[in-house]
C-alpha atoms as a PDB file:
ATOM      1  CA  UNK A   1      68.984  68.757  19.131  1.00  0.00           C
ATOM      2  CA  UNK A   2      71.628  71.367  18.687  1.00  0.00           C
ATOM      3  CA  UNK A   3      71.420  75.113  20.100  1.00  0.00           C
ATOM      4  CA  UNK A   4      74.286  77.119  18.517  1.00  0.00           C
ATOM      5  CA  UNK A   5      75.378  80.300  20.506  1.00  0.00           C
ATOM      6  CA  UNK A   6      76.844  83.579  19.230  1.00  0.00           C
ATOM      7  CA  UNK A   7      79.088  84.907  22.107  1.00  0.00           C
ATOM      8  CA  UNK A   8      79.320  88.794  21.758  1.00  0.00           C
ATOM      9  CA  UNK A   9      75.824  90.383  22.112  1.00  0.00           C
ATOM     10  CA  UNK A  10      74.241  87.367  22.642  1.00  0.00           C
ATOM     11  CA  UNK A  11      76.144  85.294  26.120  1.00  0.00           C
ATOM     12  CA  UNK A  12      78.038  87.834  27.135  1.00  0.00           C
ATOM     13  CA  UNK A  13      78.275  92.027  27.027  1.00  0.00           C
ATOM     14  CA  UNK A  14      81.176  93.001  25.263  1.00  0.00           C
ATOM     15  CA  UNK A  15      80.041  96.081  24.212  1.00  0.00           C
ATOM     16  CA  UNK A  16      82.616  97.932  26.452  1.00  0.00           C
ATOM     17  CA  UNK A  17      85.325  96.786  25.809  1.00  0.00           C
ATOM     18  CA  UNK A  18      84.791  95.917  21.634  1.00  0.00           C
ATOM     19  CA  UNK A  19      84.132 100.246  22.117  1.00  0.00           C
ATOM     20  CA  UNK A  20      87.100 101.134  23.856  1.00  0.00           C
ATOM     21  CA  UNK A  21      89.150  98.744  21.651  1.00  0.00           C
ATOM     22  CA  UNK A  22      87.935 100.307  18.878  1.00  0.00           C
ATOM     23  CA  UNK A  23      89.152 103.729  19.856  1.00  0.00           C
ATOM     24  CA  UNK A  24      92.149 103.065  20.688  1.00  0.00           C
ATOM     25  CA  UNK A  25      93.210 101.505  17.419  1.00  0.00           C
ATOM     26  CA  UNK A  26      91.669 104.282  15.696  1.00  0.00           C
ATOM     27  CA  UNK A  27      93.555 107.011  17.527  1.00  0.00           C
ATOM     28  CA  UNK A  28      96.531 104.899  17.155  1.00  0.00           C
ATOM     29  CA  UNK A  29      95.846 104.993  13.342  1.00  0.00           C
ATOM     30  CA  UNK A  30      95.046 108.842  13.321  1.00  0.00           C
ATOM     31  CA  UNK A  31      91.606 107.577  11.373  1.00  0.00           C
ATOM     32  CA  UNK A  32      88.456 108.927  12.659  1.00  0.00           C
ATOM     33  CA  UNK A  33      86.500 107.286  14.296  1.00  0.00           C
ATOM     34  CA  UNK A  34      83.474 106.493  13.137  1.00  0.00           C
ATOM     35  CA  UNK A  35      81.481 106.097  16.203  1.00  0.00           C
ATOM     36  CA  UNK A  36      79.832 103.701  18.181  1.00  0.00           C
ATOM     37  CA  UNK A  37      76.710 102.680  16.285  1.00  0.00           C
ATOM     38  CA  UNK A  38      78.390 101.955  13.215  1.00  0.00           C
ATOM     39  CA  UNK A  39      80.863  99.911  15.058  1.00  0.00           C
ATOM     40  CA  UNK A  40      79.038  97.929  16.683  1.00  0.00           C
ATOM     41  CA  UNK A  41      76.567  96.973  13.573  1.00  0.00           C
ATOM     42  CA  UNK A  42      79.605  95.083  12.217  1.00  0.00           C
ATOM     43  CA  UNK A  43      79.853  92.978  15.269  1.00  0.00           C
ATOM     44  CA  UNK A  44      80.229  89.602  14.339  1.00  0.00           C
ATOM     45  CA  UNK A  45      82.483  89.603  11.389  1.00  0.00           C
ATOM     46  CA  UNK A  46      86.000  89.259  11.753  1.00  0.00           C
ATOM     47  CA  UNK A  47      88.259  92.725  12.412  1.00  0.00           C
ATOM     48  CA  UNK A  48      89.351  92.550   8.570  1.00  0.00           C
ATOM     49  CA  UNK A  49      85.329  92.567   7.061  1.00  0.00           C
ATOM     50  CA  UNK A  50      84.155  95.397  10.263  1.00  0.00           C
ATOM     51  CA  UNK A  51      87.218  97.132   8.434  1.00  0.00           C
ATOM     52  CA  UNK A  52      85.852  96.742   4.809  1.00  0.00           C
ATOM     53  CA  UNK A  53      82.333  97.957   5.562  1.00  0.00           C
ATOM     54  CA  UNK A  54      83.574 100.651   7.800  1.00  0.00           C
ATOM     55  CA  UNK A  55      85.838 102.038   5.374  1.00  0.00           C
ATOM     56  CA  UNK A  56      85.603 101.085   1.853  1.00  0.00           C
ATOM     57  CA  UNK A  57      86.813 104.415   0.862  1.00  0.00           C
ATOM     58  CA  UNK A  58      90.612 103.011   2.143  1.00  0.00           C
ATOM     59  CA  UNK A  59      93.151 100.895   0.504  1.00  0.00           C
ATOM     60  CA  UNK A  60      93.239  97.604   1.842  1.00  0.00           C
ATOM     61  CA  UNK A  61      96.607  97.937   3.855  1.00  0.00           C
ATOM     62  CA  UNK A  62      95.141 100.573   5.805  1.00  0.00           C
ATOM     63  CA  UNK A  63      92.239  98.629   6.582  1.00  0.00           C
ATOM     64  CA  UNK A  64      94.556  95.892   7.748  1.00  0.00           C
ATOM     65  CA  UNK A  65      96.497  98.151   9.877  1.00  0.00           C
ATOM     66  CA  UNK A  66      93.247  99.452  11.559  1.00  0.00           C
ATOM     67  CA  UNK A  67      92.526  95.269  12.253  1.00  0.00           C
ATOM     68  CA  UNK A  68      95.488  94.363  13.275  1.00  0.00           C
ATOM     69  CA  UNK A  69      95.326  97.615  16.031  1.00  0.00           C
ATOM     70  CA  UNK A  70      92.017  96.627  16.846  1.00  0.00           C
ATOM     71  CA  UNK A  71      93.074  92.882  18.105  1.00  0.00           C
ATOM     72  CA  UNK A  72      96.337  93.769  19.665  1.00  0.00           C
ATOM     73  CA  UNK A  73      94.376  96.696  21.881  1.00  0.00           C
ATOM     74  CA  UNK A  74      91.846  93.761  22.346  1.00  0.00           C
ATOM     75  CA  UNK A  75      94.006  91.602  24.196  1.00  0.00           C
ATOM     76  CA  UNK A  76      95.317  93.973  26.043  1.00  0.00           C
ATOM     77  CA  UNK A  77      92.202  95.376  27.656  1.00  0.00           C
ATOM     78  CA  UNK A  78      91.770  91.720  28.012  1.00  0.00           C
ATOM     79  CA  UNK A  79      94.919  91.631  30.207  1.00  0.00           C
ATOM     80  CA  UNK A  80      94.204  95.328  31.792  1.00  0.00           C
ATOM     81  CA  UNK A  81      91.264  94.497  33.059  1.00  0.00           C
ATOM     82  CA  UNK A  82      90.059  90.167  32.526  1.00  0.00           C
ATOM     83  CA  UNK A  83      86.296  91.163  34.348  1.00  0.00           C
ATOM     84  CA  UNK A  84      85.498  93.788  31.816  1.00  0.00           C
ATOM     85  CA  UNK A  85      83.670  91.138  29.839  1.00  0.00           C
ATOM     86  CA  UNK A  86      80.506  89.691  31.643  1.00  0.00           C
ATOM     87  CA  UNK A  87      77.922  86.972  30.927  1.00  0.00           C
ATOM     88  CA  UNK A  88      74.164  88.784  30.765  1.00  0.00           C
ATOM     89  CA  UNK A  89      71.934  88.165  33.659  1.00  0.00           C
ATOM     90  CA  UNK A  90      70.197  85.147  33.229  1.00  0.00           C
ATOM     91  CA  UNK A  91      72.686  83.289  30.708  1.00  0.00           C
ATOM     92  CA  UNK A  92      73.875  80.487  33.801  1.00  0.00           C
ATOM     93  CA  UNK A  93      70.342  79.268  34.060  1.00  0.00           C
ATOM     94  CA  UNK A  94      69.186  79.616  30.304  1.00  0.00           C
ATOM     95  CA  UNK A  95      72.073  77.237  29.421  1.00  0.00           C
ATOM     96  CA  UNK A  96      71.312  75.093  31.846  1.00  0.00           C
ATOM     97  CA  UNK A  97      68.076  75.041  31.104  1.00  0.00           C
ATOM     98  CA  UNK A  98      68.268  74.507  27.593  1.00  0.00           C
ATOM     99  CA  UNK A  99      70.721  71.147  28.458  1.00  0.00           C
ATOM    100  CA  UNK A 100      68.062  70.221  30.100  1.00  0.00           C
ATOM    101  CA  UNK A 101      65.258  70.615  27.017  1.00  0.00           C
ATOM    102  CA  UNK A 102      67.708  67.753  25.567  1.00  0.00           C
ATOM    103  CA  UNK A 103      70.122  70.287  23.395  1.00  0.00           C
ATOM    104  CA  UNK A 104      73.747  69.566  23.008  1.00  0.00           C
ATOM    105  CA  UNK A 105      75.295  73.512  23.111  1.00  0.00           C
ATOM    106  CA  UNK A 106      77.802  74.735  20.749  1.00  0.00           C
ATOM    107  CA  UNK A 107      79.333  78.090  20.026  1.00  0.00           C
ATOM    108  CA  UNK A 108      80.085  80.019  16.924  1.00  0.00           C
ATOM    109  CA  UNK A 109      81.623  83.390  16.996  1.00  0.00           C
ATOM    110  CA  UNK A 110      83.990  85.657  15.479  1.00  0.00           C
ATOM    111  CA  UNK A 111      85.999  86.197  18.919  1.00  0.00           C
ATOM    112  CA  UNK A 112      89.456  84.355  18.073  1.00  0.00           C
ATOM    113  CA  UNK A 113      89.783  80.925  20.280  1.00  0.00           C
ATOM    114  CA  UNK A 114      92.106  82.494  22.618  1.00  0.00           C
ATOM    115  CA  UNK A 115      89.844  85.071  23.805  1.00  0.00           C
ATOM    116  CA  UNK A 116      86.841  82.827  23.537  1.00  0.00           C
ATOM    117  CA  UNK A 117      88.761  80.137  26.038  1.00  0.00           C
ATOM    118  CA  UNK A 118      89.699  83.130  27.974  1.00  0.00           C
ATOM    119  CA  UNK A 119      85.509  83.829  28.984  1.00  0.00           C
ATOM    120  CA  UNK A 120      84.671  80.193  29.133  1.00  0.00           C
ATOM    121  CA  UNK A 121      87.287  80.106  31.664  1.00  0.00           C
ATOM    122  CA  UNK A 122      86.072  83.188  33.339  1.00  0.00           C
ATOM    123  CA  UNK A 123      82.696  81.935  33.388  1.00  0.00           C
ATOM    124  CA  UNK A 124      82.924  78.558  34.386  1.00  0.00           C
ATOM    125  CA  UNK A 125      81.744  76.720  31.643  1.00  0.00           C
ATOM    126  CA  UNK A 126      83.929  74.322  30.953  1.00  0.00           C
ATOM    127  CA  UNK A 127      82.340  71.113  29.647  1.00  0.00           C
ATOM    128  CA  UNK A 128      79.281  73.095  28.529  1.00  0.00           C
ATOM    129  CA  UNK A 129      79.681  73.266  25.140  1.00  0.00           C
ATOM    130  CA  UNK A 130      80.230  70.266  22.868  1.00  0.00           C
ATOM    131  CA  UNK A 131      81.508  72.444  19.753  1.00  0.00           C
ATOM    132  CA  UNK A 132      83.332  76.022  19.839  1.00  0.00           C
ATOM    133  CA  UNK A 133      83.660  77.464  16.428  1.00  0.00           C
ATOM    134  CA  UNK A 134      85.765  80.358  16.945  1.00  0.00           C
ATOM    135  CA  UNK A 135      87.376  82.791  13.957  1.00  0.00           C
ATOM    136  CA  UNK A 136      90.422  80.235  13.445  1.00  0.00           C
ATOM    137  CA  UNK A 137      87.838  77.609  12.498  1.00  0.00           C
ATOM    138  CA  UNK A 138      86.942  78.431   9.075  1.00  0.00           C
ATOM    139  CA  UNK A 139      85.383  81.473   6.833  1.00  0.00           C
ATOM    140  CA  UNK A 140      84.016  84.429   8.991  1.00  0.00           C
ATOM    141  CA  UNK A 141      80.121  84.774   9.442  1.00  0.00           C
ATOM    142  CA  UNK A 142      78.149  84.936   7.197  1.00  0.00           C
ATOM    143  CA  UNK A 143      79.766  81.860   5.327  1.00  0.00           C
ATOM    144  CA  UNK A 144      77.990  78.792   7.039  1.00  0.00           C
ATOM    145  CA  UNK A 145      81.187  76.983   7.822  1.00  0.00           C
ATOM    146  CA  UNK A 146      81.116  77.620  11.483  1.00  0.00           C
ATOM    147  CA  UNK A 147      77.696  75.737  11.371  1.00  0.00           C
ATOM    148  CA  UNK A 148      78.524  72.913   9.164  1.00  0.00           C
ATOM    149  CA  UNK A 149      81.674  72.241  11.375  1.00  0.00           C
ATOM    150  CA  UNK A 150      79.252  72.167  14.616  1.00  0.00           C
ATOM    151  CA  UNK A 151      76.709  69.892  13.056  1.00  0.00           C
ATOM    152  CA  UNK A 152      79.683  67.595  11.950  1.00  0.00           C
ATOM    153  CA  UNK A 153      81.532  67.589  15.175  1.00  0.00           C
ATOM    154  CA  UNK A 154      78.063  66.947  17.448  1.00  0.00           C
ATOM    155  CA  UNK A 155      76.932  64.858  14.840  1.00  0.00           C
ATOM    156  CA  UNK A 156      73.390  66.538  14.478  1.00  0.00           C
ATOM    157  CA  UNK A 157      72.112  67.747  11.396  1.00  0.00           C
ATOM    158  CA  UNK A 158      69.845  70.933  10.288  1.00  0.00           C
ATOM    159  CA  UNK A 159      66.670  69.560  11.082  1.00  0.00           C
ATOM    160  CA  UNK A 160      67.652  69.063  14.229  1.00  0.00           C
ATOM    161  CA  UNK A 161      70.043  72.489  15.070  1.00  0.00           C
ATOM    162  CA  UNK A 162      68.979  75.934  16.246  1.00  0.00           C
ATOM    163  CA  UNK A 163      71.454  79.009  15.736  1.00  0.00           C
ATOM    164  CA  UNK A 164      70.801  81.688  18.425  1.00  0.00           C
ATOM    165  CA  UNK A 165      72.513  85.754  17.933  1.00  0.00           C
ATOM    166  CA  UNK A 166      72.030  88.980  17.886  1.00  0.00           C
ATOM    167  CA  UNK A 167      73.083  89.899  14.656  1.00  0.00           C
ATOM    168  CA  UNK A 168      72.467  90.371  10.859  1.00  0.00           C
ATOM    169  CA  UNK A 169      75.270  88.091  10.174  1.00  0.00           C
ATOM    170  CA  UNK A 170      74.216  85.531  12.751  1.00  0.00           C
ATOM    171  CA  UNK A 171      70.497  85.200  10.692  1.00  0.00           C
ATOM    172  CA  UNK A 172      72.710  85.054   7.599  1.00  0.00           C
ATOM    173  CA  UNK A 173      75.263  82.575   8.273  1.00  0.00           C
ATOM    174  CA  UNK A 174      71.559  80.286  10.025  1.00  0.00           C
ATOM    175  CA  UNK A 175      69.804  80.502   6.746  1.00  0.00           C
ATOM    176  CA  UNK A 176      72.524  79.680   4.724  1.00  0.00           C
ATOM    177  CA  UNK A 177      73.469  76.384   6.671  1.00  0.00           C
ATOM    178  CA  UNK A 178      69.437  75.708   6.888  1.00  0.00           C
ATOM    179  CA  UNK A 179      68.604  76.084  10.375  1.00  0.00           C
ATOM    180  CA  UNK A 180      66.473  77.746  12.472  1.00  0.00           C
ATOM    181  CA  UNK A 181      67.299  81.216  12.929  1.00  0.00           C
ATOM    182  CA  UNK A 182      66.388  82.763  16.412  1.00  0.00           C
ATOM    183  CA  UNK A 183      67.462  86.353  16.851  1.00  0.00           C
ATOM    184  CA  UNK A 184      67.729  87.947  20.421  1.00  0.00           C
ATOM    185  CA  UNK A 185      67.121  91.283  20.943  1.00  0.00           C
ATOM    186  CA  UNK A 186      69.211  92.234  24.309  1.00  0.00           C
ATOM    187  CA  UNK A 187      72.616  92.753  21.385  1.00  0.00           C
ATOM    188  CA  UNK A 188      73.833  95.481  18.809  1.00  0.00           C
ATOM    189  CA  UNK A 189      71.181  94.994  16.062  1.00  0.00           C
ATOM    190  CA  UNK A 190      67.055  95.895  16.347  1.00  0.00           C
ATOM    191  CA  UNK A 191      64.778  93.507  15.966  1.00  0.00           C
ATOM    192  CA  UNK A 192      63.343  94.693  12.303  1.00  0.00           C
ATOM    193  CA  UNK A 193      67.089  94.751  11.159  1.00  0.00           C
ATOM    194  CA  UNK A 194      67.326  90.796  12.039  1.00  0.00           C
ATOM    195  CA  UNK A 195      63.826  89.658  10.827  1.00  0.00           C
ATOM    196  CA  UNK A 196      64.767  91.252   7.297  1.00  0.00           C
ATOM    197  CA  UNK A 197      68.125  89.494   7.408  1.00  0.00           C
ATOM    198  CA  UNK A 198      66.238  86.391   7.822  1.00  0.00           C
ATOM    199  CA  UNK A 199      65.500  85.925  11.821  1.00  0.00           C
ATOM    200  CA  UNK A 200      62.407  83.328  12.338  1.00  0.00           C
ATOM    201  CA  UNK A 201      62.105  83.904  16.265  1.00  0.00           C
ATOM    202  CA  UNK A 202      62.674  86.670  17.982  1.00  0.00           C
ATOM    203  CA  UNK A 203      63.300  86.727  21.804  1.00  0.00           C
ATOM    204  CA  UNK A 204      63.421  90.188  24.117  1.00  0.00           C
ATOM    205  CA  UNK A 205      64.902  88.809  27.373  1.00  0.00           C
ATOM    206  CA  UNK A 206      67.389  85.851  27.953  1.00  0.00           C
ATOM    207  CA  UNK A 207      64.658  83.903  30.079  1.00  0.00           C
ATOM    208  CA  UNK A 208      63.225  83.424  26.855  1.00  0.00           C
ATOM    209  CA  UNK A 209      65.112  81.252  25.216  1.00  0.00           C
ATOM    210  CA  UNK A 210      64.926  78.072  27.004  1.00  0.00           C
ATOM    211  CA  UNK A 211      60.753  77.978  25.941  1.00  0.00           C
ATOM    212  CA  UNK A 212      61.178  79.006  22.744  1.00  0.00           C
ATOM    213  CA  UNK A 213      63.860  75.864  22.311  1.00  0.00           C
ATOM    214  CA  UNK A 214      61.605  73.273  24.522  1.00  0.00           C
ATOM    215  CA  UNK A 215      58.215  74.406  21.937  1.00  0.00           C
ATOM    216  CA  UNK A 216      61.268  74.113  19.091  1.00  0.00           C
ATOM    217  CA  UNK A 217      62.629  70.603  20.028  1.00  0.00           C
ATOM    218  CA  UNK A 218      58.973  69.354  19.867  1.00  0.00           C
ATOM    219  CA  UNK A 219      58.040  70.324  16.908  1.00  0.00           C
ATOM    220  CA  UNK A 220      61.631  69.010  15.901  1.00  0.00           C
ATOM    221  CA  UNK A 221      60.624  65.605  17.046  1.00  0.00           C
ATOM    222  CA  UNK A 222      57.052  66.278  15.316  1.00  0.00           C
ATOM    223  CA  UNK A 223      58.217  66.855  12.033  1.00  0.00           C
END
């Protein structure tokens, strides 16, 4: 069995710094900005898309300028301060725990692989994950490459793979790979926004997720 992993919202709290990020490149683009809610419903897609549905009423090159500020004042709050970023309570054990349910782990996120190494090496968790889709890999969520690269690399297939995030894209880019869509609540999206973009499960707390996979993987085997 595969259990895929969004990384902001879902592993780790990035709200902080994805906010202060944010306003910096806005007040570096003298663009208003357009506050924190609407930010962080965009989470997930790559800088240029949270650009497009933040501000279709721009022309593309400013749109681009506002992405490009947004990663550059990224990495450096990345370098200012490389703790801001921290796992949520619980994750350690749930990962562990759903190794030990029989899943192979994999990760698929919009971070860029540079800052997605830069947690796993924070973190310790190295060798954890057999797969890291990152936004280099392919199309940005929703498209399902991300997924179909995972389930080629680990070698397991639909009907055997779980994706697990916290937002409307996450359920998106699930469904339209055919897995199972699990949608955690603990992120930047409520729990009637994900079941309408497709969610199946729903999980309130990060001790959660470990059942919900063990019940999964039997039925898995089941079916």
């Amino acid at each position: 069995m595969l259990a895929v992993f969004d990384l902001d919202g879902t592993l780790i709290d990035s709200r902080a710094g994805l906010v202060i990020a944010s306003q910096r490149a806005y007040a570096d683009a003298n663009i208003a900005y357009p506050g924190e809610a609407a930010l962080l419903a965009t989470v997930g897609l790559l800088p240029e898309a949270m650009m497009q549905r933040l501000h279709p009423e721009h022309p593309g090159a400013v749109r681009q300028r506002l992405a490009d500020l947004f990663r550059v004042h990224a990495l450096a709050l990345r370098n200012e301060q490389p703790d801001l970023e921290q796992p949520y309570p619980g994750v350690a054990q749930m990962l562990d725990a759903v190794m030990e349910a029989g899943y192979t782990l994999a990760i698929a996120t919009g971070k860029k692989r540079q800052g997605t190494d830069h947690a796993i090496d924070c973190f310790g968790w190295h060798g954890r994950f057999a797969s890291i889709q990152t936004a280099e890999s392919g199309p940005g969520k929703p498209d399902p490459t991300l997924l179909r690269n995972a389930m080629a690399e680990t070698g397991l297939g639909r009907d055997r793979a779980v994706m697990i995030g916290d937002s409307v894209f996450d359920m998106q880019m699930a469904r339209s790979a055919g897995l199972t869509a699990v949608a955690v609540t603990w992120g930047y999206n409520p729990p009637n926004v994900l079941l309408d973009a497709g969610a199946q499960h729903v999980v309130d707390g990060v001790a959660g997720i470990a059942p919900l996979l063990e019940r999964l993987a039997a039925e898995m085997v089941v079916v």
